[in-house]
N, C-alpha and C. Protein backbone atom coordinates (compact mmCIF):
# COMPACT_ATOMS: atom_id res chain seq x y z
N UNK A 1 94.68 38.36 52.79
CA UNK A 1 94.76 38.13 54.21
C UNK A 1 95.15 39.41 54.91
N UNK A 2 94.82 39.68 56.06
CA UNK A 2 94.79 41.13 57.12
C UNK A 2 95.95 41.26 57.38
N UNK A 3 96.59 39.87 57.92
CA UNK A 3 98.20 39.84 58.59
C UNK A 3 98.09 40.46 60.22
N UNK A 4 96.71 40.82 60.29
CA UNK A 4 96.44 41.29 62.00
C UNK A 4 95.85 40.35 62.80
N UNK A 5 96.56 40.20 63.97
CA UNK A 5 95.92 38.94 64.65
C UNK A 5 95.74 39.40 66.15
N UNK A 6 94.34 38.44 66.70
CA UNK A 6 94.15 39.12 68.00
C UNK A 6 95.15 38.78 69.27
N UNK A 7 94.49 39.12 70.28
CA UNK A 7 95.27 38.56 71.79
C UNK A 7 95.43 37.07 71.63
N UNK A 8 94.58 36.64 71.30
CA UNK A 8 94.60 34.67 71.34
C UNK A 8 95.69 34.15 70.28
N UNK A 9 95.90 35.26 69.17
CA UNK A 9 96.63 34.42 68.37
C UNK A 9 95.93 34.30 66.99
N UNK A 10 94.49 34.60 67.05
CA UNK A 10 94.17 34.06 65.38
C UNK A 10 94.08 35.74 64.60
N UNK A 11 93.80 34.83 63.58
CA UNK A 11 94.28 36.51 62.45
C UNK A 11 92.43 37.21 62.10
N UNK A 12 92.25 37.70 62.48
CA UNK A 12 92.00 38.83 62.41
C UNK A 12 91.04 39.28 61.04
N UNK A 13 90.19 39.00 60.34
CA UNK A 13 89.47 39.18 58.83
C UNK A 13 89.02 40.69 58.81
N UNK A 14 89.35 41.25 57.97
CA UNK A 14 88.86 42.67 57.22
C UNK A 14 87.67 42.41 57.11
N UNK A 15 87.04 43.30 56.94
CA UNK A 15 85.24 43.59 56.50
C UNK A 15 85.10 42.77 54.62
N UNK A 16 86.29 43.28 54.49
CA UNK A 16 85.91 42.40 52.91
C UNK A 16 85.92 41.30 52.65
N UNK A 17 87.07 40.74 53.46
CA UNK A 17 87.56 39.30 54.09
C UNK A 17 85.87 38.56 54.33
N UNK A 18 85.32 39.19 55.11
CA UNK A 18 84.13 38.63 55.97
C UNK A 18 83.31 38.31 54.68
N UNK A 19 82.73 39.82 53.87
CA UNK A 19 81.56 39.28 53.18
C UNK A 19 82.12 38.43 52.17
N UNK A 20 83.05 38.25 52.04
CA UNK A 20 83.53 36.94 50.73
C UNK A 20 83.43 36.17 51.58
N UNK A 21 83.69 35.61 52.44
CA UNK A 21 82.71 34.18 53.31
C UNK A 21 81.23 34.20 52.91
N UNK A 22 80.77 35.57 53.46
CA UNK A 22 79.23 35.28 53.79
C UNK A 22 78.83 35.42 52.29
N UNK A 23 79.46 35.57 51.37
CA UNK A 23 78.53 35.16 49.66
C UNK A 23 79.18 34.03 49.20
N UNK A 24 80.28 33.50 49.64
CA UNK A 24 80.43 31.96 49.41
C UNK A 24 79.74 30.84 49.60
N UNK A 25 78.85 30.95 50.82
CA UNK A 25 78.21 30.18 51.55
C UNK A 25 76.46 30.42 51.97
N UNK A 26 75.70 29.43 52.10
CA UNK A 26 74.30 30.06 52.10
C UNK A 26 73.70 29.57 53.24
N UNK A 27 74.02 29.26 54.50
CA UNK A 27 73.62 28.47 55.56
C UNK A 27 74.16 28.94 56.73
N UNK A 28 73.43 29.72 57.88
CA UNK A 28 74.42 30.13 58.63
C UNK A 28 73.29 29.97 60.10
N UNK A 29 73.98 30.80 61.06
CA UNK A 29 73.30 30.76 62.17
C UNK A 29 72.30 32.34 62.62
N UNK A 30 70.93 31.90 63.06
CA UNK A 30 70.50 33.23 63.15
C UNK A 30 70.33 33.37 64.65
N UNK A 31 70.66 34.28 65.85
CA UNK A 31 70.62 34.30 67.18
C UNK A 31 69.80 35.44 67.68
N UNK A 32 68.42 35.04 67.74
CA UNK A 32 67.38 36.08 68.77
C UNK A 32 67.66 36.21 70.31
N UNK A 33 66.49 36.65 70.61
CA UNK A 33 66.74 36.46 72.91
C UNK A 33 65.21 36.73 72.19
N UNK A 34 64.35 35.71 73.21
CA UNK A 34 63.03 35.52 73.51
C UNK A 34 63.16 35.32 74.45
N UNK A 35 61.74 35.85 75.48
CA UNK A 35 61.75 36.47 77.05
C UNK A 35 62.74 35.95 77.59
N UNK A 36 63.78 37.13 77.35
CA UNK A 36 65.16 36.80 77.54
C UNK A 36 65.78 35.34 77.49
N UNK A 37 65.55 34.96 77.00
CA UNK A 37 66.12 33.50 76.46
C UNK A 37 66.85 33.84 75.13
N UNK A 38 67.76 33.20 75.25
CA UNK A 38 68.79 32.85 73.77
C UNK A 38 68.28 31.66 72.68
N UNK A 39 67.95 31.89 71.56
CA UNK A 39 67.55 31.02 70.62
C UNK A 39 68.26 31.17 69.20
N UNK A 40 68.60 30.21 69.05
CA UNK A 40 69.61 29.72 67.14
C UNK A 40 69.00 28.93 66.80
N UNK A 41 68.84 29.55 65.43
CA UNK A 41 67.72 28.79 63.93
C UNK A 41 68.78 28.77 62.99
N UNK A 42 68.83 27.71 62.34
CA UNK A 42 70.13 27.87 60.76
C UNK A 42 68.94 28.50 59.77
N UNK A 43 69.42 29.06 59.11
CA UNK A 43 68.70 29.82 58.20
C UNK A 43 69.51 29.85 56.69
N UNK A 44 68.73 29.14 55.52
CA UNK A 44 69.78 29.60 54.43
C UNK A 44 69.90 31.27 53.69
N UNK A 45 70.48 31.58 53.12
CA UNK A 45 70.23 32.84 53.06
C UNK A 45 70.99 33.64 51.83
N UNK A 46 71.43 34.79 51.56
CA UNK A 46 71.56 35.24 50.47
C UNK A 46 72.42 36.81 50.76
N UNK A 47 72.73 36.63 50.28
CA UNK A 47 73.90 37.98 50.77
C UNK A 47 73.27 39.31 49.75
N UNK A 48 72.68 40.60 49.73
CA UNK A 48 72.31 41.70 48.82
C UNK A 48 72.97 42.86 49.35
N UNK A 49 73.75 43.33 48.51
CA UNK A 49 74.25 44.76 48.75
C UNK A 49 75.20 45.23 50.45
N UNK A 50 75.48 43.93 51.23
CA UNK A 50 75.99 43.84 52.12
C UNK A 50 75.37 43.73 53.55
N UNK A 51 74.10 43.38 53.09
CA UNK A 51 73.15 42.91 53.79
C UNK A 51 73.00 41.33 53.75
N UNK A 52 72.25 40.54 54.85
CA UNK A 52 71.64 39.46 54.50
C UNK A 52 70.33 39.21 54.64
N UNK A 53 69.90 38.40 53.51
CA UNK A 53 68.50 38.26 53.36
C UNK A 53 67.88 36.83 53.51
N UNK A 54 67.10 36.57 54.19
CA UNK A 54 66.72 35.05 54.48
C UNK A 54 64.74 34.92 54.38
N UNK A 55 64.26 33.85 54.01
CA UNK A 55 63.02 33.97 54.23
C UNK A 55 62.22 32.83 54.96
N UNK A 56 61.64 33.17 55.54
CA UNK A 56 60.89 32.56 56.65
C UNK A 56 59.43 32.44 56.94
N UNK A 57 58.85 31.65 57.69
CA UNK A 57 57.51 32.11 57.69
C UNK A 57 57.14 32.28 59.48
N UNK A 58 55.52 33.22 59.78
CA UNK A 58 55.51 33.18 60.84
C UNK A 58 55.34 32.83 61.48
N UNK A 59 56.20 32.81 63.07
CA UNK A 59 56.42 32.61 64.08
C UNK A 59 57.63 32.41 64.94
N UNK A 60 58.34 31.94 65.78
CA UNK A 60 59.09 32.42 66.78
C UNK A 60 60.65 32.91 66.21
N UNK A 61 61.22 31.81 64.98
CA UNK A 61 62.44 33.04 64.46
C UNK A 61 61.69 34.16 64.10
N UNK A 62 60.77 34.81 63.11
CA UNK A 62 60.12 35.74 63.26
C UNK A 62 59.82 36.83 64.35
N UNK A 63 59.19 36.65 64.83
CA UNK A 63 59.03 37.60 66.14
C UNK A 63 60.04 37.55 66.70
N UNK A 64 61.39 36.70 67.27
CA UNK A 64 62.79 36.95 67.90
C UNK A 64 63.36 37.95 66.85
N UNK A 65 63.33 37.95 65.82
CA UNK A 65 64.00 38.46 65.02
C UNK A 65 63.46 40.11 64.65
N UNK A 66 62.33 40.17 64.85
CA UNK A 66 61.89 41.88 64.61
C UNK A 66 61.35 42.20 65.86
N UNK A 67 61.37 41.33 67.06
CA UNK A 67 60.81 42.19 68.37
C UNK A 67 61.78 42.84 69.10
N UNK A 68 63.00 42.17 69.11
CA UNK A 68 63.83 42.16 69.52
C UNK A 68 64.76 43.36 69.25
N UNK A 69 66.02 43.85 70.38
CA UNK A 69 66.90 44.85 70.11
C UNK A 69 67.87 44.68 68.95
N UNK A 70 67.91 43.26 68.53
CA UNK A 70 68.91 43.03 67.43
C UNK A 70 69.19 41.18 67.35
N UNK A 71 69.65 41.48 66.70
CA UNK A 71 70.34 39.85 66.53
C UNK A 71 71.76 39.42 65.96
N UNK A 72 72.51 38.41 66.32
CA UNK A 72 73.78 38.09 65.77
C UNK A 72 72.98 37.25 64.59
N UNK A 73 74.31 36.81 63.52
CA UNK A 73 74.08 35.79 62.25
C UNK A 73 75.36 35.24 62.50
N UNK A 74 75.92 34.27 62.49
CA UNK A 74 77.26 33.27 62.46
C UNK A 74 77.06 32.74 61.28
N UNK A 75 78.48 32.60 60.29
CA UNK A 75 78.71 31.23 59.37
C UNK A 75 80.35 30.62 60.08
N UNK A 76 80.69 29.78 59.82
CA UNK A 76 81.91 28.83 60.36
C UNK A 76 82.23 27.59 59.58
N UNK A 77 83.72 27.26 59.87
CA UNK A 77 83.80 26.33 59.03
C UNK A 77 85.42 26.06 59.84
N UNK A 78 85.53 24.34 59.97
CA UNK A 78 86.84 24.21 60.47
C UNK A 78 87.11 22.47 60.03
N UNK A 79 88.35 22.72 59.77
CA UNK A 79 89.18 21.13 59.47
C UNK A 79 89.68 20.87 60.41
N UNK A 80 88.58 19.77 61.49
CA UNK A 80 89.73 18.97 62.31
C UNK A 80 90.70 18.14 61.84
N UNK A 81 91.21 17.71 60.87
CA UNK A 81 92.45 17.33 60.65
C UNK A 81 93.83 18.40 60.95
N UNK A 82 93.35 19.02 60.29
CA UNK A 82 94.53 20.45 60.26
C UNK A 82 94.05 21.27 61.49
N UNK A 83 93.54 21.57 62.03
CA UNK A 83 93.13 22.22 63.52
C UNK A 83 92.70 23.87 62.67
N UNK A 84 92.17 23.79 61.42
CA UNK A 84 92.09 25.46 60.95
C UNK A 84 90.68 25.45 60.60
N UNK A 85 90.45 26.82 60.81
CA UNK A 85 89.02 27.15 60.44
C UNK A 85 89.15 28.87 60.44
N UNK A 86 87.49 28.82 60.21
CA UNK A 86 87.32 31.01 60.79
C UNK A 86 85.84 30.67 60.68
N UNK A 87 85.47 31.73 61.67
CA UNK A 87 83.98 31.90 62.03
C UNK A 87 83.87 33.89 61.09
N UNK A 88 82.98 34.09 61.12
CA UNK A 88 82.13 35.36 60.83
C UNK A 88 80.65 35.86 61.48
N UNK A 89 81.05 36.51 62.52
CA UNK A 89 79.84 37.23 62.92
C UNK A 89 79.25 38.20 63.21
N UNK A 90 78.33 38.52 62.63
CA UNK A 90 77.42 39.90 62.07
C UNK A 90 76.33 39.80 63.88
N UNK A 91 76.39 41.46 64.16
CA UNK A 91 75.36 41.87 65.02
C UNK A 91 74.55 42.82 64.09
N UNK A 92 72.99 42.60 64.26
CA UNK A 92 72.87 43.13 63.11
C UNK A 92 71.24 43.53 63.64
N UNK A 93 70.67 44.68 62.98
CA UNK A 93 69.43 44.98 62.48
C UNK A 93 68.52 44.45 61.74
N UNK A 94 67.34 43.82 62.27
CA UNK A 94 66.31 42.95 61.60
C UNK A 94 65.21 43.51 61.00
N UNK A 95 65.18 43.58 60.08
CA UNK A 95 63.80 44.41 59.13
C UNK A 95 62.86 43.55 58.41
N UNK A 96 61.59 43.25 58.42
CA UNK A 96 60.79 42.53 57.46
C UNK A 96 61.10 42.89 55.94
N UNK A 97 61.18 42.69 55.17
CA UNK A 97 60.78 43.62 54.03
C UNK A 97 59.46 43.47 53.40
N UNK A 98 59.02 44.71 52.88
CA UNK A 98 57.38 44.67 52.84
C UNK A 98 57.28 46.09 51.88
N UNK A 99 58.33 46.94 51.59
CA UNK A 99 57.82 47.42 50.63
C UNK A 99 57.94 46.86 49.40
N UNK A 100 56.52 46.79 48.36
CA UNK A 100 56.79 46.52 47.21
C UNK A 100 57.93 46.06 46.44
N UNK A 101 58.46 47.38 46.14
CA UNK A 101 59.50 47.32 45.20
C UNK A 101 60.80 46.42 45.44
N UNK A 102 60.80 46.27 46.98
CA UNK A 102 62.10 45.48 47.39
C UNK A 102 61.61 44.06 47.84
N UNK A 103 59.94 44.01 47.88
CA UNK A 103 59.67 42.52 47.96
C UNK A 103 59.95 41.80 46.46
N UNK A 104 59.67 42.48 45.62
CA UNK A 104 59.98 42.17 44.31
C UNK A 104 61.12 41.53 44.05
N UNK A 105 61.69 42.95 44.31
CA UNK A 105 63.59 42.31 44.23
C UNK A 105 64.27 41.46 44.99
N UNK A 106 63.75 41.49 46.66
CA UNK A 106 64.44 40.01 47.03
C UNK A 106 63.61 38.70 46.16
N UNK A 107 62.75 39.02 45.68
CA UNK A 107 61.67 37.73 45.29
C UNK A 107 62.66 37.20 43.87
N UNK A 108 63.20 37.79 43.90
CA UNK A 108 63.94 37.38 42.20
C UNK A 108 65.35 37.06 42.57
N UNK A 109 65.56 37.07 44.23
CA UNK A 109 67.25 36.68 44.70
C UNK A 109 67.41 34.86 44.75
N UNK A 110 68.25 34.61 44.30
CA UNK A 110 68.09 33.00 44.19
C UNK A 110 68.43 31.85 45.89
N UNK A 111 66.78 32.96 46.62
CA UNK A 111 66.72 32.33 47.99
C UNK A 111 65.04 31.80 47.74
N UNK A 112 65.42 30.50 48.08
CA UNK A 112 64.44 29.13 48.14
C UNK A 112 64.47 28.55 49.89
N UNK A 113 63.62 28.48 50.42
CA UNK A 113 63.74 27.68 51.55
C UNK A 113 63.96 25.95 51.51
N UNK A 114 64.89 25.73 52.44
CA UNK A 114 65.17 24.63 52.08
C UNK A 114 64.14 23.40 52.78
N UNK A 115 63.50 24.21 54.11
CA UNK A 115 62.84 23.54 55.04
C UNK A 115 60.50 23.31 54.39
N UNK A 116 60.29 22.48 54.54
CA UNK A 116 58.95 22.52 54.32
C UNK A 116 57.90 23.79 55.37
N UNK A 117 56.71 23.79 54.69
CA UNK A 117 55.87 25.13 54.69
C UNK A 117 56.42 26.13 53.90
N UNK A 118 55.16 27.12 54.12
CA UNK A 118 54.79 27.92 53.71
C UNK A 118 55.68 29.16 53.89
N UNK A 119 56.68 29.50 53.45
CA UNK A 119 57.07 30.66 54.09
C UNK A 119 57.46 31.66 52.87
N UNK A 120 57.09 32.67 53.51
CA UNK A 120 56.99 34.21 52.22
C UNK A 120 57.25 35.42 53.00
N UNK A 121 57.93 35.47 54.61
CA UNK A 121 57.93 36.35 54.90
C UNK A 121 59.65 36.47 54.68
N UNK A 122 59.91 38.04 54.03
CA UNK A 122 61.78 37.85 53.61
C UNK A 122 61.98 39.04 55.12
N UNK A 123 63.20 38.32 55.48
CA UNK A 123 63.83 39.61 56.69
C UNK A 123 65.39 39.92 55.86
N UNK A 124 65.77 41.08 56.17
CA UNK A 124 66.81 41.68 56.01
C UNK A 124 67.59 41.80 57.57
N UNK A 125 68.86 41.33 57.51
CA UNK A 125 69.66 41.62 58.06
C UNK A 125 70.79 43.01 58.12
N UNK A 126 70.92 43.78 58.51
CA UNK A 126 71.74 45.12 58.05
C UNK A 126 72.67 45.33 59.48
N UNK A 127 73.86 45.09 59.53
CA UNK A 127 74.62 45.07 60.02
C UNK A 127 75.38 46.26 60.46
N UNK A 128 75.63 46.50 61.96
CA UNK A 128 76.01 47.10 62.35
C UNK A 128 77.56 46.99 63.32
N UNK A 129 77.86 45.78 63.45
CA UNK A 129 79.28 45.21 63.69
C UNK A 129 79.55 44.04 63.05
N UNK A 130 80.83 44.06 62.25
CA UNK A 130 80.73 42.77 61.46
C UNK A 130 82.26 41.83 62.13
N UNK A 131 83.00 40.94 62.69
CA UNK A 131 84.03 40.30 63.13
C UNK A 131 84.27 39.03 62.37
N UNK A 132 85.35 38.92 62.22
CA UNK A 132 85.57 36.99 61.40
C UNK A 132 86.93 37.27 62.25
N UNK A 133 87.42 35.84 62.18
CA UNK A 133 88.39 35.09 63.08
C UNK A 133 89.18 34.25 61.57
N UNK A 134 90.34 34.16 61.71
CA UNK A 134 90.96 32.87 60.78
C UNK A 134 92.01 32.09 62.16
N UNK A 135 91.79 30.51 62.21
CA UNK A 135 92.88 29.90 62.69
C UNK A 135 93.75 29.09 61.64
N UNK A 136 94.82 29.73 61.19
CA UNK A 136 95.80 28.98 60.10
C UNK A 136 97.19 29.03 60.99
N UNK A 137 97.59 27.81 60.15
CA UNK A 137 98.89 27.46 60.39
C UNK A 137 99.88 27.51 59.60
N UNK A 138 100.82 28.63 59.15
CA UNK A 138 101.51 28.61 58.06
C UNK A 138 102.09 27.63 57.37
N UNK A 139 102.80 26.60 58.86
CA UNK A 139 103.30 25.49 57.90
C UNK A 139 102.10 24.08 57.47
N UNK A 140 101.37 23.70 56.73
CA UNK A 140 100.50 22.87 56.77
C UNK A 140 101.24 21.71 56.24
N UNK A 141 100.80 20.42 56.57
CA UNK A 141 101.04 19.11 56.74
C UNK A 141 101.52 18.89 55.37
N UNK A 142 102.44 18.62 54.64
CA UNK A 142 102.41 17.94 53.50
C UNK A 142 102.66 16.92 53.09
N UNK A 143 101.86 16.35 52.21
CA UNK A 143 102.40 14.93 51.83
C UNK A 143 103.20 14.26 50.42
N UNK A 144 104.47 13.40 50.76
CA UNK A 144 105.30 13.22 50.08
C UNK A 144 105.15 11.66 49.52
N UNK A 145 104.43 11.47 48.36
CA UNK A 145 104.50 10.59 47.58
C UNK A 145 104.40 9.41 48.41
């Protein structure tokens, strides 16, 4: 844990903090702007070398995603019982991948689409600001027999 927390109060995740979320988990949020419009696709996905990799086929996440100046990725997770959670979100650089050698190698990453069609086009995510949030409560609820 960071032990650094923002103006609001929540603590604060290190860069290392973050990608151990984002390789725990394979389902997150992907955020384009189409003619200037805001659009979110869940996308499952795959974490490589500190990048993320997702595959898709074409059309509009596609083109939002490589026409565009950039894109956010969100993963999150919160217990309304206990009021705790943390989000993680990447602003990031969108690349097709298409050379050979690295279509290969994402092709052998254990990313399957979960949604029906056809899809074979892989994008890389490469990140250029990465933020996570934790809301914890030191003392948590316990229960006594």
């Amino acid at each position: 844990m960071s032990g650094d927390y923002d103006r609001n109060g929540l603590e604060v995740l290190t860069d290392d903090e973050c990608w151990r979320f984002l390789e725990a988990h394979h389902v997150g949020r992907l955020a384009v702007s189409i003619a200037n419009q805001p659009e979110i696709f869940p996308v499952n996905y795959v974490v490589q070398d500190r990048t993320i990799v997702f595959v898709t086929a074409e059309g509009t996440k596609l083109a939002g995603a490589l026409l565009g100046s950039g894109v956010a990725f969100e993963i999150d997770a919160a217990d309304p019982l206990f009021h705790t959670g943390w989000s993680v979100v990447m602003r990031a650089h969108a690349d097709e991948v298409t050379q050979l050698d690295e279509l290969v190698e994402v092709q052998e990453l254990p990313l399957r689409s979960w949604g029906p069609g056809d899809k074979r086009r892989y994008v890389r995510l490469t990140p250029h600001r990465l933020t996570g949030r934790r809301i914890s409560h030191p003392a948590r609820l316990t229960v006594d027999g």
